[in-house]
C-alpha atoms as a PDB file:
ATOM      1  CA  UNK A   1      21.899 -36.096  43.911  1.00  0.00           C
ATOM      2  CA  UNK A   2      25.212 -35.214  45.505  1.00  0.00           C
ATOM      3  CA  UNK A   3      27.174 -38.339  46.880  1.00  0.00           C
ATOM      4  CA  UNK A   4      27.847 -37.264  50.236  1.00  0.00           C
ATOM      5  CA  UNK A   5      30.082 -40.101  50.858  1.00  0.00           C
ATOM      6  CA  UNK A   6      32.252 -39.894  48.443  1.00  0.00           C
ATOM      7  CA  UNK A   7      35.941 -39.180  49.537  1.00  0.00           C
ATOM      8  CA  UNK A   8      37.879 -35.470  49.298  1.00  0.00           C
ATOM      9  CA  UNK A   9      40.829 -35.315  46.461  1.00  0.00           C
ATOM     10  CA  UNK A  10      42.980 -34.777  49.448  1.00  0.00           C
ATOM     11  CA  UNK A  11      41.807 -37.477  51.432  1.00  0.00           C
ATOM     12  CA  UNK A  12      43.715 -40.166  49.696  1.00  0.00           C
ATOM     13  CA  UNK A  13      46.973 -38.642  49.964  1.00  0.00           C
ATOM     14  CA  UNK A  14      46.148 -38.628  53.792  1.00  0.00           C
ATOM     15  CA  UNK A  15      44.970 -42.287  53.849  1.00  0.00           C
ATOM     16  CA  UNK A  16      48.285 -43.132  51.960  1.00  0.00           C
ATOM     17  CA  UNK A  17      50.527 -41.434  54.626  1.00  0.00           C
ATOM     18  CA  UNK A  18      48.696 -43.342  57.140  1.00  0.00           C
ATOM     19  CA  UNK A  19      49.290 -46.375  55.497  1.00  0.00           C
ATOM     20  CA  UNK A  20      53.026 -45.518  55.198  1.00  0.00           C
ATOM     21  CA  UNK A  21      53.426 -44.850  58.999  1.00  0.00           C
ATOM     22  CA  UNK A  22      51.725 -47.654  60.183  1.00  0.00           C
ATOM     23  CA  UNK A  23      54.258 -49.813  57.659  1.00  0.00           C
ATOM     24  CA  UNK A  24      57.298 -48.124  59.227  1.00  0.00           C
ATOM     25  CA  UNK A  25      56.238 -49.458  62.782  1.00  0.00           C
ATOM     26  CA  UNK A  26      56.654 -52.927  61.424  1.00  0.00           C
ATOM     27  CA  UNK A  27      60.140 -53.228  60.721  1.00  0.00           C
ATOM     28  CA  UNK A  28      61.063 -52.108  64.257  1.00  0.00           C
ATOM     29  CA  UNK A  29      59.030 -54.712  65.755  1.00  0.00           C
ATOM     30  CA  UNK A  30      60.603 -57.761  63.795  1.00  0.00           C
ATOM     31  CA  UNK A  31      63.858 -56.273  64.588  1.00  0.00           C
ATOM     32  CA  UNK A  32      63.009 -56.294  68.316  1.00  0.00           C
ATOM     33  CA  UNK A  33      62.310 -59.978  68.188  1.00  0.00           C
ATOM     34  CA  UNK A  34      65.271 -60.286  66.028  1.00  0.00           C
ATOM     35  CA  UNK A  35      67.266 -58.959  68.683  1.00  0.00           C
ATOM     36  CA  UNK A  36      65.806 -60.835  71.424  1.00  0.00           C
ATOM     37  CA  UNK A  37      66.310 -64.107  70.173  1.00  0.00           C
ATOM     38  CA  UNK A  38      69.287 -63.550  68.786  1.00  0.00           C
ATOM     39  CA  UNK A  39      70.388 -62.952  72.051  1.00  0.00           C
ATOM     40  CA  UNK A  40      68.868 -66.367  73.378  1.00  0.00           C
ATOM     41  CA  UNK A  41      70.822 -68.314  70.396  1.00  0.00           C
ATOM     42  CA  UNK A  42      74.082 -66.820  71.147  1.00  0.00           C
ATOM     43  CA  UNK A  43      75.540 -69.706  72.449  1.00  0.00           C
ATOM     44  CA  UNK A  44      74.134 -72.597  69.772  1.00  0.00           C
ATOM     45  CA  UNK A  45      74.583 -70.470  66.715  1.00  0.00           C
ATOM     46  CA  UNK A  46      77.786 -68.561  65.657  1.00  0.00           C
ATOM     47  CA  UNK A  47      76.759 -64.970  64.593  1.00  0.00           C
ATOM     48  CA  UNK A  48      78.407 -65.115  61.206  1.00  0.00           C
ATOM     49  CA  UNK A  49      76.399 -68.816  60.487  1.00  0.00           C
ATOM     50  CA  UNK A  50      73.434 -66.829  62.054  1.00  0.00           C
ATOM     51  CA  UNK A  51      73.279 -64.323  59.178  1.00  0.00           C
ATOM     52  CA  UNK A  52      73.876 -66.803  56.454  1.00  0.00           C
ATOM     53  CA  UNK A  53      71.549 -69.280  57.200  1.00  0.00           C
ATOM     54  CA  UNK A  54      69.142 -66.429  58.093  1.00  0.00           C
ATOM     55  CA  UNK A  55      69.328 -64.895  54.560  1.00  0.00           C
ATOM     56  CA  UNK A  56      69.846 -68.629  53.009  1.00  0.00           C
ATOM     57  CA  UNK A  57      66.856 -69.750  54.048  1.00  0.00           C
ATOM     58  CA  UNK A  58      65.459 -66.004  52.464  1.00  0.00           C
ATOM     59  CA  UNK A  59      66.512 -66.304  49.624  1.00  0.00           C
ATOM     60  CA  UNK A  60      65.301 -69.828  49.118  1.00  0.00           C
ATOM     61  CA  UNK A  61      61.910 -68.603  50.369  1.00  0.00           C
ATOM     62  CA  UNK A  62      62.067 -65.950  48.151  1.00  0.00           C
ATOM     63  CA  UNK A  63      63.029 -67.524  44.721  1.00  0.00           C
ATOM     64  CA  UNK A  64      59.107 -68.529  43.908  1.00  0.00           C
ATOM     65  CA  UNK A  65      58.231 -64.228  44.478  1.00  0.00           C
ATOM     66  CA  UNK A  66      60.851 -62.987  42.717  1.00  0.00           C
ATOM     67  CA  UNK A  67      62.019 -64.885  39.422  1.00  0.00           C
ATOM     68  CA  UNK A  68      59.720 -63.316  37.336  1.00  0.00           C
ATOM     69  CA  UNK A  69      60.496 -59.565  38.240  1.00  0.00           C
ATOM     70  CA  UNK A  70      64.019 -60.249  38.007  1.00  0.00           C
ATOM     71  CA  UNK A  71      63.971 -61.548  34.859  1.00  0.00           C
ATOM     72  CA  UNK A  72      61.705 -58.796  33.708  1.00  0.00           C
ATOM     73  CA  UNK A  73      63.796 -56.148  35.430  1.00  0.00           C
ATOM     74  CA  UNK A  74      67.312 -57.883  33.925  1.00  0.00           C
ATOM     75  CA  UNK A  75      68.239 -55.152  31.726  1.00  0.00           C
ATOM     76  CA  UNK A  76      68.140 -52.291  34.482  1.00  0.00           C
ATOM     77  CA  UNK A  77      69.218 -54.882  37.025  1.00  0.00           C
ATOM     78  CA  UNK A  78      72.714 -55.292  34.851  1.00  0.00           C
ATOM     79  CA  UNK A  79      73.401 -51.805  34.365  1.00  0.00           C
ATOM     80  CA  UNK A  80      72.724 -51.210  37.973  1.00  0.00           C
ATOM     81  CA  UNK A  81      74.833 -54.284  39.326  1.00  0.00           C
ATOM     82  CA  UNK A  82      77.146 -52.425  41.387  1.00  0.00           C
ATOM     83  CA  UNK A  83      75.175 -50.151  42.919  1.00  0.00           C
ATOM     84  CA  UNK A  84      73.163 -53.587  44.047  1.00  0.00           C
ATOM     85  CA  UNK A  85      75.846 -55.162  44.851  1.00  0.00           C
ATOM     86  CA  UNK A  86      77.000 -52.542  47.945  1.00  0.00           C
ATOM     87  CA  UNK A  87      73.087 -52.498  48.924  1.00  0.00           C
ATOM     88  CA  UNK A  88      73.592 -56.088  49.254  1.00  0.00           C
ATOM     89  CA  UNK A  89      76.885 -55.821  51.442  1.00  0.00           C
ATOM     90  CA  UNK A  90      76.094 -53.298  53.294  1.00  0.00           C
ATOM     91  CA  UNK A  91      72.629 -53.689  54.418  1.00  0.00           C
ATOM     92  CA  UNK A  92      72.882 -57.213  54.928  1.00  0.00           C
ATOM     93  CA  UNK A  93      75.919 -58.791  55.259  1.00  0.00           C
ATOM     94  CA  UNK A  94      77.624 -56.032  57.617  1.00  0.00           C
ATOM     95  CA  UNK A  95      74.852 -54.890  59.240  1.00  0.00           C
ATOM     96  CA  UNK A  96      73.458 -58.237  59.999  1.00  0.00           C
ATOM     97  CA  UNK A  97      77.100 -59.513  61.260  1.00  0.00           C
ATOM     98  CA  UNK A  98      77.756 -57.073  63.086  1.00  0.00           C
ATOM     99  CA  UNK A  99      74.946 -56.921  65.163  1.00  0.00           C
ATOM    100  CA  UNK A 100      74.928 -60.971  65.617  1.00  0.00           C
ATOM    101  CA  UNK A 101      78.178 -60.723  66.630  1.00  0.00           C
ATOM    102  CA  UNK A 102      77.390 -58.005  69.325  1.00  0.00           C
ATOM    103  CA  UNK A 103      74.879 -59.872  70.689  1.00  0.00           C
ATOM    104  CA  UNK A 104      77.137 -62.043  71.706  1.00  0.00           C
ATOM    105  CA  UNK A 105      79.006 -59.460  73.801  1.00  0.00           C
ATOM    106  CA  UNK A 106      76.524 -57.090  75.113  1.00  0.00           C
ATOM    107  CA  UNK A 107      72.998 -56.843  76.783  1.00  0.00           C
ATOM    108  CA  UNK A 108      69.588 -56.338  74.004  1.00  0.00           C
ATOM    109  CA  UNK A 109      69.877 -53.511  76.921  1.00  0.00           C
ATOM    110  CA  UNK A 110      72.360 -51.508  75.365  1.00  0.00           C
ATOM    111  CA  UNK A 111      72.351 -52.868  71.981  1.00  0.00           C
ATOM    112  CA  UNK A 112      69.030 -51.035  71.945  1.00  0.00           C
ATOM    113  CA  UNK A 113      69.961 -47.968  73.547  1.00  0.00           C
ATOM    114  CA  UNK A 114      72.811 -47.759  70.630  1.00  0.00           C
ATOM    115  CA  UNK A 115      70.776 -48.609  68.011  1.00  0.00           C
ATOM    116  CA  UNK A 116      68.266 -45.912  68.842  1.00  0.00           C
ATOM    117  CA  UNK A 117      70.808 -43.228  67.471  1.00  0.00           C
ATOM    118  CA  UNK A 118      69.964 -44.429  64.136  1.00  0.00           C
ATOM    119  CA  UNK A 119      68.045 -41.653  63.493  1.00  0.00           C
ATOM    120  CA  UNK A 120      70.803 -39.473  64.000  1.00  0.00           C
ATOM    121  CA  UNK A 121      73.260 -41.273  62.069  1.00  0.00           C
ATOM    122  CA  UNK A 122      70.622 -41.462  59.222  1.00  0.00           C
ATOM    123  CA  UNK A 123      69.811 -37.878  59.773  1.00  0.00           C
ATOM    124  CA  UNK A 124      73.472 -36.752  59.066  1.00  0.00           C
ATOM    125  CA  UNK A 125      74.347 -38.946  56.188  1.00  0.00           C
ATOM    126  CA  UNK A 126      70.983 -37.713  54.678  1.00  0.00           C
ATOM    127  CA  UNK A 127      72.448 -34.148  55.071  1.00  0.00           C
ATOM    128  CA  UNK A 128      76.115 -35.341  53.486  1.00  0.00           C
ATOM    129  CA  UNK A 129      75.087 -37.782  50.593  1.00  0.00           C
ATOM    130  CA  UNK A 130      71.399 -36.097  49.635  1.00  0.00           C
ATOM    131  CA  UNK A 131      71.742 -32.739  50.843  1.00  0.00           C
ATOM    132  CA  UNK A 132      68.445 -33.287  52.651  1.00  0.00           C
ATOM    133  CA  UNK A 133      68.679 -30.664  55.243  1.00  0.00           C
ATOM    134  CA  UNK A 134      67.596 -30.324  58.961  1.00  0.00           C
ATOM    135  CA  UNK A 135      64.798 -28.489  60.069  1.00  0.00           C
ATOM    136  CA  UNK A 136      64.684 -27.476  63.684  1.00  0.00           C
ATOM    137  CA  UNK A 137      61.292 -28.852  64.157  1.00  0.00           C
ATOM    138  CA  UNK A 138      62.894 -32.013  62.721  1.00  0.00           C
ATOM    139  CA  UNK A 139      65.585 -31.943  65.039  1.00  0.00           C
ATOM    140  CA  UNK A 140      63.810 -31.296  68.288  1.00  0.00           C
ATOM    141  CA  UNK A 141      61.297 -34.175  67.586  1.00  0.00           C
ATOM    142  CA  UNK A 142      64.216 -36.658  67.400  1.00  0.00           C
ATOM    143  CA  UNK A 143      65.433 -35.737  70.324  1.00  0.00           C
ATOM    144  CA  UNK A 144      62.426 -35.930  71.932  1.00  0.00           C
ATOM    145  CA  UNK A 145      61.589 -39.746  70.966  1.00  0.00           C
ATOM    146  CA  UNK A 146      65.019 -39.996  71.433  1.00  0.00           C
ATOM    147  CA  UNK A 147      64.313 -39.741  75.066  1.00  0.00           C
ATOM    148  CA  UNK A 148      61.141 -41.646  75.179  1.00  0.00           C
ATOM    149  CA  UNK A 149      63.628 -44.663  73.677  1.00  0.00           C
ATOM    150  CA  UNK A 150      65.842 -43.866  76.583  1.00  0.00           C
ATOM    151  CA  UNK A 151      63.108 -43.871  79.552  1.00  0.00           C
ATOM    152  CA  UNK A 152      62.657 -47.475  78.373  1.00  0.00           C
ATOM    153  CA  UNK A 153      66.390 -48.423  77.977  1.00  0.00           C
ATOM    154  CA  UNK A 154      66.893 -47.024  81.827  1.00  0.00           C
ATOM    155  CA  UNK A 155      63.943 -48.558  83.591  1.00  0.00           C
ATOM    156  CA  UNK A 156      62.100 -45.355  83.867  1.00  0.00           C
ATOM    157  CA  UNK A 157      65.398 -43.597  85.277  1.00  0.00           C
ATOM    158  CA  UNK A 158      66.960 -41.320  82.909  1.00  0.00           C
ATOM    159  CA  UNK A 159      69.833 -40.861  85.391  1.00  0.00           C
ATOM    160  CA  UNK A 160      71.315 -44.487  85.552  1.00  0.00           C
ATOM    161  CA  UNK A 161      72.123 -44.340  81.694  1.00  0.00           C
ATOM    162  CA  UNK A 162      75.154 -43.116  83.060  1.00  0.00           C
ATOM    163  CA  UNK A 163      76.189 -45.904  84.477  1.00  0.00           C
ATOM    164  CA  UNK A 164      75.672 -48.230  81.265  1.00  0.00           C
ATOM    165  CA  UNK A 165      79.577 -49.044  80.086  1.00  0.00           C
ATOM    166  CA  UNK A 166      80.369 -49.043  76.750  1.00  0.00           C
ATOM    167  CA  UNK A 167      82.498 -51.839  75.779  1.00  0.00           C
ATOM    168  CA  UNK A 168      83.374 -54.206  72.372  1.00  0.00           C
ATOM    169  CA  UNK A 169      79.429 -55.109  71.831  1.00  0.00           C
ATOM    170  CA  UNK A 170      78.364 -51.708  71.716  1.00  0.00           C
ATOM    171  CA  UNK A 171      81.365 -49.888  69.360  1.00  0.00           C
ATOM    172  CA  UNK A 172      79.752 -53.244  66.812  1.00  0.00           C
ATOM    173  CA  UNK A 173      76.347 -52.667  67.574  1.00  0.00           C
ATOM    174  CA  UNK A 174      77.246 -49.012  66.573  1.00  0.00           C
ATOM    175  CA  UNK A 175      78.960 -50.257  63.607  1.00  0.00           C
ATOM    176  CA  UNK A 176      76.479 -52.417  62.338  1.00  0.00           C
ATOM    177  CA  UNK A 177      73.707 -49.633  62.943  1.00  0.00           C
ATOM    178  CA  UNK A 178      75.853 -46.969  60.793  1.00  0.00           C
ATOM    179  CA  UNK A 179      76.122 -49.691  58.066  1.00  0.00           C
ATOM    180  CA  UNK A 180      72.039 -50.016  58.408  1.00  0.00           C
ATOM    181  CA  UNK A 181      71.837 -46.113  58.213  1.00  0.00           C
ATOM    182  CA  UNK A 182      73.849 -45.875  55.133  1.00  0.00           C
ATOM    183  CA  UNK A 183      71.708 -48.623  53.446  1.00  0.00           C
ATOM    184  CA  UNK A 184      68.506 -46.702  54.304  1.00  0.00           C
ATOM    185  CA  UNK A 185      70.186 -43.655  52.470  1.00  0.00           C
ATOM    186  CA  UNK A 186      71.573 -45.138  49.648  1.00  0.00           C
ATOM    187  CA  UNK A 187      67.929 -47.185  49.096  1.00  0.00           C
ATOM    188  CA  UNK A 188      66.358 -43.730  48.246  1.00  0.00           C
ATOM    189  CA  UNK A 189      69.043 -43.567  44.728  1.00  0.00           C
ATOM    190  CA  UNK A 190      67.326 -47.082  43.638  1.00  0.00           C
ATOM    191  CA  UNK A 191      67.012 -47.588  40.206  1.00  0.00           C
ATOM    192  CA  UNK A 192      63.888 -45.778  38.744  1.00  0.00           C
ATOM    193  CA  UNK A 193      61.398 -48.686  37.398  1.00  0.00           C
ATOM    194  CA  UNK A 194      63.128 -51.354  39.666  1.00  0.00           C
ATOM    195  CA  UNK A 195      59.904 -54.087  40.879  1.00  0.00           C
ATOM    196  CA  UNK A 196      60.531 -53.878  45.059  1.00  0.00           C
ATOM    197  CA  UNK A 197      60.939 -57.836  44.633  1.00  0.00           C
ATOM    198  CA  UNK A 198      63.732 -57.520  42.394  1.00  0.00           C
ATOM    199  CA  UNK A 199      65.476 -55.288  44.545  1.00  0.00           C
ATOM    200  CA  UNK A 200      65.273 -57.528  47.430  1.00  0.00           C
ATOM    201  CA  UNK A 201      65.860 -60.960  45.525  1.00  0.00           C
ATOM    202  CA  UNK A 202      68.919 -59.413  43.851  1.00  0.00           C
ATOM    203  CA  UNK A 203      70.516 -57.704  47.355  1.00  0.00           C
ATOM    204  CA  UNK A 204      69.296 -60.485  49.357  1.00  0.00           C
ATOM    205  CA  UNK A 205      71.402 -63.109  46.956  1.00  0.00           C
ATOM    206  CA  UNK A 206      74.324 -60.737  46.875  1.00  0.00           C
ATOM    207  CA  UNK A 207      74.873 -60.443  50.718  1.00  0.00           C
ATOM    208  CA  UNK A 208      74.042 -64.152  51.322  1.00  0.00           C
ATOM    209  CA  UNK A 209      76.994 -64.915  48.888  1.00  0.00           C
ATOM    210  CA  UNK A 210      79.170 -62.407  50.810  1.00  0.00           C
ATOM    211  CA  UNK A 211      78.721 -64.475  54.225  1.00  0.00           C
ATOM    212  CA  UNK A 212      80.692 -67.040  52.725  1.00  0.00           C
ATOM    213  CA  UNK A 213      84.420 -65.991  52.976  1.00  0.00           C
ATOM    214  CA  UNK A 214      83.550 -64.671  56.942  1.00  0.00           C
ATOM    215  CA  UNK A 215      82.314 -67.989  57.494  1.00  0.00           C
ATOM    216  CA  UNK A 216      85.490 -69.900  56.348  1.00  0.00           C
ATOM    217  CA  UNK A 217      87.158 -67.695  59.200  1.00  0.00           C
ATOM    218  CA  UNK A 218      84.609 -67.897  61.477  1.00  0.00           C
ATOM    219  CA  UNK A 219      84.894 -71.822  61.386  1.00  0.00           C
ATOM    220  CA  UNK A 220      88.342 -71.791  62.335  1.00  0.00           C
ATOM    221  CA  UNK A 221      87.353 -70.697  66.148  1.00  0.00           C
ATOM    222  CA  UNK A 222      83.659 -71.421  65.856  1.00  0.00           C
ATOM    223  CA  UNK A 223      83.015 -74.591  64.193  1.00  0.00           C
ATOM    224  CA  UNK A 224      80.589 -75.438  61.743  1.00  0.00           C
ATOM    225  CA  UNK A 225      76.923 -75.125  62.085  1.00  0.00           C
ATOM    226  CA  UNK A 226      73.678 -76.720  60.805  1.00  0.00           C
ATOM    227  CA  UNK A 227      70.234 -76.071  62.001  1.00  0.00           C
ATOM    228  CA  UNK A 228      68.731 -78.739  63.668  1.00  0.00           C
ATOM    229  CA  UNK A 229      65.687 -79.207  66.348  1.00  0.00           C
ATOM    230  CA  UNK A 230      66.140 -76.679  68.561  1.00  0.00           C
ATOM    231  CA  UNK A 231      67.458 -74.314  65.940  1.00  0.00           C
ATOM    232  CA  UNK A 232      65.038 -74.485  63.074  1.00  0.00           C
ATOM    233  CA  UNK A 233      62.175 -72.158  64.551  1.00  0.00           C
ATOM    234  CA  UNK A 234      64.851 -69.122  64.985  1.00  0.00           C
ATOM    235  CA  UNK A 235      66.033 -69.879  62.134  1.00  0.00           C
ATOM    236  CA  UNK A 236      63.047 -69.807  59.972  1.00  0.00           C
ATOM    237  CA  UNK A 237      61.907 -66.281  62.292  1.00  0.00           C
ATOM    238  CA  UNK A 238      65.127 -64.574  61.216  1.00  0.00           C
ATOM    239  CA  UNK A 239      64.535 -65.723  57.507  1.00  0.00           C
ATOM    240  CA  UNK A 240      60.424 -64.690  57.243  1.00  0.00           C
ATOM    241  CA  UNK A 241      59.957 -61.614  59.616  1.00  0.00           C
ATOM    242  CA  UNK A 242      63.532 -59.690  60.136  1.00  0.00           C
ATOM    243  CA  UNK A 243      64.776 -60.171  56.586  1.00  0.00           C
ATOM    244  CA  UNK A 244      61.855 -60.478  53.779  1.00  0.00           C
ATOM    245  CA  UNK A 245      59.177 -58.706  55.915  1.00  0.00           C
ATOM    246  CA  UNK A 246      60.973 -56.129  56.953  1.00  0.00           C
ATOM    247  CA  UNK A 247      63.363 -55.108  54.517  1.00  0.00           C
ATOM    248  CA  UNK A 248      59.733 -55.162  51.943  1.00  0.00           C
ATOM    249  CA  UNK A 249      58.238 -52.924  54.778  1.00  0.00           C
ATOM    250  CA  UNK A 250      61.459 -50.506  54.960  1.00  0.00           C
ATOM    251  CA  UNK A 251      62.100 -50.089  51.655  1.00  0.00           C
ATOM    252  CA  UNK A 252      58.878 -49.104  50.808  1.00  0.00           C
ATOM    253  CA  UNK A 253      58.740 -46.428  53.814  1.00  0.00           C
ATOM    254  CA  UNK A 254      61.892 -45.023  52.864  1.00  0.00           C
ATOM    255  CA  UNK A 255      60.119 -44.247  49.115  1.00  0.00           C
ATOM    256  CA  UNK A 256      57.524 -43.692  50.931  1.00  0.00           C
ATOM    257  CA  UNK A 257      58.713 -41.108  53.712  1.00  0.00           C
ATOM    258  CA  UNK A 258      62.254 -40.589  53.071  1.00  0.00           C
ATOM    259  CA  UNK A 259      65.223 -41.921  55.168  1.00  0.00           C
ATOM    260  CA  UNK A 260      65.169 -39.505  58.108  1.00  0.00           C
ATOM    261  CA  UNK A 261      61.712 -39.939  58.708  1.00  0.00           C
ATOM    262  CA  UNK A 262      61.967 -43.748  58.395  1.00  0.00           C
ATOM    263  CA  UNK A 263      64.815 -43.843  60.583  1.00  0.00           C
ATOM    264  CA  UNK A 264      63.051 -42.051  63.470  1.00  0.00           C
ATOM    265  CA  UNK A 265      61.136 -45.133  63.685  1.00  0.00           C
ATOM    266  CA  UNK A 266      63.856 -47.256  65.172  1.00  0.00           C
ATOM    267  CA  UNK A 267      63.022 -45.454  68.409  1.00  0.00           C
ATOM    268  CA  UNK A 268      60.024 -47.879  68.646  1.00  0.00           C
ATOM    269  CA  UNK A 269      62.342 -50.604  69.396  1.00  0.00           C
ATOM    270  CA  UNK A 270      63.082 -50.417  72.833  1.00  0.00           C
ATOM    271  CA  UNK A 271      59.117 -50.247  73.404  1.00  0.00           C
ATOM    272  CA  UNK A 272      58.633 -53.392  71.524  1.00  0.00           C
ATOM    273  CA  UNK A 273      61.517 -55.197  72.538  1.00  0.00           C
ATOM    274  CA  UNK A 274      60.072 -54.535  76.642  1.00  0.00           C
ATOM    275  CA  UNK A 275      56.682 -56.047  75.266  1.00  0.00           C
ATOM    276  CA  UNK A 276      57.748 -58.785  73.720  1.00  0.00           C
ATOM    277  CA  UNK A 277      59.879 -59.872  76.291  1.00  0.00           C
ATOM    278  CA  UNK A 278      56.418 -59.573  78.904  1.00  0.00           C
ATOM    279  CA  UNK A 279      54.794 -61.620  76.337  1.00  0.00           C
ATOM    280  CA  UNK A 280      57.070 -64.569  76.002  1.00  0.00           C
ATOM    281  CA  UNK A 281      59.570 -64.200  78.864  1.00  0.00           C
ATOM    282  CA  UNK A 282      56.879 -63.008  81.652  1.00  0.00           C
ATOM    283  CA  UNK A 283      58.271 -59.811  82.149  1.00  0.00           C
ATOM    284  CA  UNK A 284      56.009 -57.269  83.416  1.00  0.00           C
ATOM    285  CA  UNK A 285      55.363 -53.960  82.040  1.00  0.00           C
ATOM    286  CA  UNK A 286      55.817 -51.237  84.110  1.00  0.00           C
ATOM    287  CA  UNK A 287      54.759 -47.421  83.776  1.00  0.00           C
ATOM    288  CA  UNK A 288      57.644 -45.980  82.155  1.00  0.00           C
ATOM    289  CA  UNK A 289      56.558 -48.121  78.829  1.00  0.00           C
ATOM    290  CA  UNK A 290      52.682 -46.830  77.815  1.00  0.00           C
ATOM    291  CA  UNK A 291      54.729 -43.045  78.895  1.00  0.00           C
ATOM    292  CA  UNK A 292      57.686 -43.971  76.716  1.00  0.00           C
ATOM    293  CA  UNK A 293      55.471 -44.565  73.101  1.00  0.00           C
ATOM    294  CA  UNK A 294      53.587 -41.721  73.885  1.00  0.00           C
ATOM    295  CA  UNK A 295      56.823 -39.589  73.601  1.00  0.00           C
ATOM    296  CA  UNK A 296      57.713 -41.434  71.168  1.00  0.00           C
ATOM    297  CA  UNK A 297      54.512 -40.860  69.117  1.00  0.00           C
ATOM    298  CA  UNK A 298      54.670 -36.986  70.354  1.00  0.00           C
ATOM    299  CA  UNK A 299      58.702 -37.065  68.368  1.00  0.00           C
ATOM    300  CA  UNK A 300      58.012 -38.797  65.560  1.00  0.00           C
ATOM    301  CA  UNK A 301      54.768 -36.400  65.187  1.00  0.00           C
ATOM    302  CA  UNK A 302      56.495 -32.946  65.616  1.00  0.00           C
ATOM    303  CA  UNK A 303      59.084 -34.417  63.455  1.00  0.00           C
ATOM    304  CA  UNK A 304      56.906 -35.275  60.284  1.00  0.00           C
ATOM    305  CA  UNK A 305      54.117 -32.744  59.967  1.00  0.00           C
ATOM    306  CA  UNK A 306      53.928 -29.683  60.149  1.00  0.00           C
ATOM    307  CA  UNK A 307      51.167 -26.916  60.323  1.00  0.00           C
ATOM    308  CA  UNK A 308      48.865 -27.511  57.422  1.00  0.00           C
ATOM    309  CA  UNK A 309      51.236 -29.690  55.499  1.00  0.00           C
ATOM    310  CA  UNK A 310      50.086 -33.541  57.001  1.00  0.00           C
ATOM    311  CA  UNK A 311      50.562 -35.983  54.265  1.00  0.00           C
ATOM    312  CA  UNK A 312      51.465 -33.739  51.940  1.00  0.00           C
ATOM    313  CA  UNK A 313      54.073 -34.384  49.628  1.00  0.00           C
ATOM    314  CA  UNK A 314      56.507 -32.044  47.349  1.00  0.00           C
ATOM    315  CA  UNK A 315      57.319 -31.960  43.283  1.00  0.00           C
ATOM    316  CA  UNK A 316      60.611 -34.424  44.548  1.00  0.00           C
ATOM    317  CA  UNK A 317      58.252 -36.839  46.128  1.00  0.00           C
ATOM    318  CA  UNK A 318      59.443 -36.084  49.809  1.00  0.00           C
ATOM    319  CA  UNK A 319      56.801 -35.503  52.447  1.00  0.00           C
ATOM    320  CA  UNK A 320      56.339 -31.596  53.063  1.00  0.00           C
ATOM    321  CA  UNK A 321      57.572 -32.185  56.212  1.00  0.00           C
ATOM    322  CA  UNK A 322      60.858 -33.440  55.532  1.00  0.00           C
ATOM    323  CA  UNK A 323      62.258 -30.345  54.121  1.00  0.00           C
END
């Protein structure tokens, strides 16, 4: 008898896509709460002490996961070092303190609507450093969840993002969000056979370490900090969801789907950041939001697919879509 049941050759590659875009939602949604309680903390946590003890506490969390890959990956992780090393100051120690340090100047308002031209940002250094090039279909679906991120970001009216001033927490937010973008770039040249764990544990311990000599400065106007009651849940958040979590859920999307396509998915966080904050601040959601991921969802679509080529991938490993 036939098995009627049993699954097409081409339906795995479609399950796996699947898979890989509902991963690449997840990173967006720590960040969101990232952002938002950030925010809250400003004014009990420093933001350079906020990134250290946030990838601290990560790394100590992480030593039990990752000492045997490292020490299995050693070899490749030596002749490699330097190339980990700049993962490890640029996509967390300058992106994370720069953004923490924003949030102490601007609104999650406008940090949002800044970091939502990550895409962009990604989409161009893609272009320079990987010669990845542009398609218009590409191009017209960021800007279209490009706006759905902005009908959230202006309250459901487009024409008051006018009025939003641009001042020293933005020009960080955008530098902290072009640090992120060059991260997600530079993640697609990781070293062939390197575990994911390794990668992490190794960049992780790198930017941790670079926190320290910002901190003696920071100290000098700041103070010192230690976690204590009222500290230790944020603190604990920051380490588990924004940093292992989602740098384990990025990486793997950017393998996965390439760094354009992964970057489009920082659009989601103005749409999670506006449910989170109706879910523990009381906020209510209001019609602009369910419209606003639907655009979103509509972008990130046209962006990634293309007639007859859904999760289908090329010789280089790309989705077809991204070329």
């Amino acid at each position: 008898m036939i098995d009627r049941t049993a699954s097409r050759p081409d339906e795995a590659p479609d399950r796996n896509m699947k898979i890989a875009y509902l991963v690449a939602t997840m990173p967006p949604l720590f960040w969101a709460g990232n952002f938002l309680i950030a925010r809250m903390m400003r004014n009990e946590i420093p933001p350079i002490q906020m990134s250290f003890w946030r990838w601290l506490l990560a790394v100590v969390i992480l030593v039990p996961f990752t000492w045997s890959p490292i020490r299995r990956d050693w070899s490749r992780i030596r002749s490699n070092l330097p190339f980990l090393v700049v993962l490890g100051a640029v996509g967390v120690t300058a992106f994370n303190c720069f953004i923490y340090t924003a949030l102490h100047y601007t609104s999650v308002v406008n940090a949002a609507l800044v970091n939502s031209l990550l895409p962009v940002v990604t989409v161009v250094l893609a272009l320079v450093l990987l010669r990845q090039p542009v398609s218009l279909r590409r191009g017209l679906g960021i800007l279209i969840s490009l706006l759905g991120a902005a009908l959230v970001i202006a309250h459901g009216n487009i024409a008051s993002l006018g009025s939003l001033t641009v001042g020293r927490g933005d020009l960080l937010v955008f530098a902290g969000m072009s640090f992120w973008a060059l991260y997600t770039v530079l993640i697609r040249r990781r070293p062939l056979g390197l575990h994911p764990l390794s990668l992490l544990g190794v960049t992780s311990l790198f930017g941790m370490l670079f926190h320290i000599p910002l901190i003696l400065v920071e100290a000098g106007s700041a103070g010192l900090f230690l976690p204590g009651i009222r500290t230790w849940p944020a603190m604990l958040y920051f380490a588990v969801f924004p940093s292992i979590l989602a740098y384990v859920f990025w990486n793997r999307s950017v393998a996965a789907l390439g760094p354009a396509t992964t970057g489009m998915f920082m659009h989601f966080m103005p749409v999670f950041s506006a449910a989170l904050a109706a879910i523990f601040l009381g906020e209510t959601l209001a019609w602009y939001h369910p419209v606003a991921f639907a655009i979103i969802i509509v972008g990130i679509v046209l962006a990634t697919t293309q007639a007859g080529t859904a999760g289908k991938r090329n010789a280089s490993g790309e989705p077809a879509a991204s070329r």
